[in-house]
Protein backbone atom coordinates (compact mmCIF):
# COMPACT_ATOMS: atom_id res chain seq x y z
CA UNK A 1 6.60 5.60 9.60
CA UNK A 2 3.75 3.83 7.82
CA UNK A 3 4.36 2.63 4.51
CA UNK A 4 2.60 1.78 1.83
CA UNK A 5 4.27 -0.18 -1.28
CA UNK A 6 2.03 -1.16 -4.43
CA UNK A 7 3.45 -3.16 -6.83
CA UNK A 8 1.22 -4.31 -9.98
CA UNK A 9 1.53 -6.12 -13.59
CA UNK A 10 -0.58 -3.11 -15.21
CA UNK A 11 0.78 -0.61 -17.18
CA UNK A 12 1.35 2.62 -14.95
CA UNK A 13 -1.32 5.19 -15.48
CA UNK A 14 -0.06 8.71 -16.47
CA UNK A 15 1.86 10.57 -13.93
CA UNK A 16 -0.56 12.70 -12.64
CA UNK A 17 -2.97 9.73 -12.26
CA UNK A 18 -0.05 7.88 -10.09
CA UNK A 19 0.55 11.25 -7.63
CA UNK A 20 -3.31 11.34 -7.20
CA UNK A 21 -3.17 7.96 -5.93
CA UNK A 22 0.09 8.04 -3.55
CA UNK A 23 -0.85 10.94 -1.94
CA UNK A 24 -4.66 9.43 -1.93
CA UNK A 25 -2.77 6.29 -0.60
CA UNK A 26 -0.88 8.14 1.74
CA UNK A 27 -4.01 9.88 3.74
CA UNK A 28 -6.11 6.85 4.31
CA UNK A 29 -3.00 5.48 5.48
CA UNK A 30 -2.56 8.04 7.99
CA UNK A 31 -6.06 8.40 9.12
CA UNK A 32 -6.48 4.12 9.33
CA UNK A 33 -3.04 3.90 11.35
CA UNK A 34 -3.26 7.40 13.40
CA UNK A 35 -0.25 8.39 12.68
CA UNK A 36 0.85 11.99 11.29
CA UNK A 37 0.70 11.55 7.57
CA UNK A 38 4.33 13.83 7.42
CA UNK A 39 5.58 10.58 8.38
CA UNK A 40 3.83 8.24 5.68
CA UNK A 41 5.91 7.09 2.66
CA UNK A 42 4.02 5.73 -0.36
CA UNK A 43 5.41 3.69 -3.52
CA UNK A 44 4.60 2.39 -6.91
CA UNK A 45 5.86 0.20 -9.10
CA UNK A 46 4.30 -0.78 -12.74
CA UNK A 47 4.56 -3.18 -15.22
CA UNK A 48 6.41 -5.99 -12.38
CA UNK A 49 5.65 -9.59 -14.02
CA UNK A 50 3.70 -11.65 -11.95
CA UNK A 51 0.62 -14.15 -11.63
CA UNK A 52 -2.36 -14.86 -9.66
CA UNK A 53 -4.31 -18.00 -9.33
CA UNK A 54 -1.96 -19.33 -12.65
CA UNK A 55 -2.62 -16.76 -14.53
CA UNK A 56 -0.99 -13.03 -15.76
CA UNK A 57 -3.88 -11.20 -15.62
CA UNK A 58 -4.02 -7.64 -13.71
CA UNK A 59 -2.83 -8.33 -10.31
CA UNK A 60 -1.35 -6.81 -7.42
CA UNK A 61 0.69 -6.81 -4.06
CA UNK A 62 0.86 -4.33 -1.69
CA UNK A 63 2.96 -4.33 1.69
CA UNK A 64 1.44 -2.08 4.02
CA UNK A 65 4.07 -1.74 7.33
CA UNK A 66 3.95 0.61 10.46
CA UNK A 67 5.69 0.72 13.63
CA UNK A 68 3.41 -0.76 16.67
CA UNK A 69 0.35 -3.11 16.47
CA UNK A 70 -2.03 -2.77 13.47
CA UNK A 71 -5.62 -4.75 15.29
CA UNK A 72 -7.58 -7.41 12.71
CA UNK A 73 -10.47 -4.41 12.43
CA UNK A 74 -7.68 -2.04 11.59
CA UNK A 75 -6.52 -4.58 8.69
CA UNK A 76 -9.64 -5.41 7.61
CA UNK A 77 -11.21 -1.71 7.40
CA UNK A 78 -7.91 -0.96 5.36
CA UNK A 79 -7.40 -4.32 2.78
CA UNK A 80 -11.17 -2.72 2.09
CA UNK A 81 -10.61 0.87 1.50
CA UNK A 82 -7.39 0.03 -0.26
CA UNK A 83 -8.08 -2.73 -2.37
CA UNK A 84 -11.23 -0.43 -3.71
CA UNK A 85 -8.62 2.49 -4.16
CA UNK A 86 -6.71 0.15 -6.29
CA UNK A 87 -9.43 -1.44 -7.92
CA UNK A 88 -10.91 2.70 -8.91
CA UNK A 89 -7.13 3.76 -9.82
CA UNK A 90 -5.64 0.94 -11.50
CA UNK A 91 -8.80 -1.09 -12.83
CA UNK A 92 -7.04 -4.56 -10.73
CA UNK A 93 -10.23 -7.20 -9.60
CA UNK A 94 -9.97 -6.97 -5.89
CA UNK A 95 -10.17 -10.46 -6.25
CA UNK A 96 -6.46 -9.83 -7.47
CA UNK A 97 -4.86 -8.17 -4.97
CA UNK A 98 -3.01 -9.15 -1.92
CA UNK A 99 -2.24 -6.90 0.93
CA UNK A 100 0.47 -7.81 3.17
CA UNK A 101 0.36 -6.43 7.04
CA UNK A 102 3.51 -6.17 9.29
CA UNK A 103 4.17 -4.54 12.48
CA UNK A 104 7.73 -3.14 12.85
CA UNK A 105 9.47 -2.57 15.45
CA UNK A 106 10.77 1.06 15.87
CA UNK A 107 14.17 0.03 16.45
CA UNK A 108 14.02 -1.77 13.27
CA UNK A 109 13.09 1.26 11.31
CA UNK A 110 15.76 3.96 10.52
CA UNK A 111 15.18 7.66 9.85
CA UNK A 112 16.92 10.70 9.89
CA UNK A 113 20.08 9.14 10.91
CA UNK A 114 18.16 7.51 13.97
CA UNK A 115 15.76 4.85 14.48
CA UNK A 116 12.19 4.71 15.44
């Protein structure tokens, strides 16, 4: 059940552009966490209002959640790879972004009428 959530102040790039990078997003995401990417859900949201270090400039936030423990090399190997995803797709500084990690618990993540 990873997920990956991008939020940003940037003007969404054409459609095509934004599929490229979910289901680009959604790959590393499976091969950093190990898990089967038929179970990774991406999403994207444009154009939120937000600043960064008192300013409006490009920025974003990303929440990056799966169910078990995510290790600090994990983390670290990903805020890379994504934030320079990010930076490539959406022209955001990586200096701008923040990535937010959380472990879930599987019985606090429904699917399919079920939990985890």
């Amino acid at each position: 059940m990873p997920l990956i959530q991008v939020k940003t102040s940037t003007a969404a790039p054409a459609t095509p552009d934004v599929q490229a990078m979910l289901k680009n997003l959604s790959a590393k995401l499976a091969q950093h966490t190990g898990k089967p990417e038929s179970y990774v859900m991406t999403a994207f949201e444009a154009e939120v209002p937000m600043t960064f270090a008192g300013t409006t400039e490009p920025a974003c936030y990303v929440e990056i959640k799966s169910i078990g423990k995510m290790k600090p090399e994990q983390t670290q190997a990903m805020s890379q790879d994504f934030c320079t995803t990010l930076n490539q797709s959406l022209g955001v500084p990586t200096n701008r972004i923040y990535i937010e990690f959380a472990d879930a618990q599987g019985y606090m993540w429904g699917w399919n009428g079920s939990t985890f």
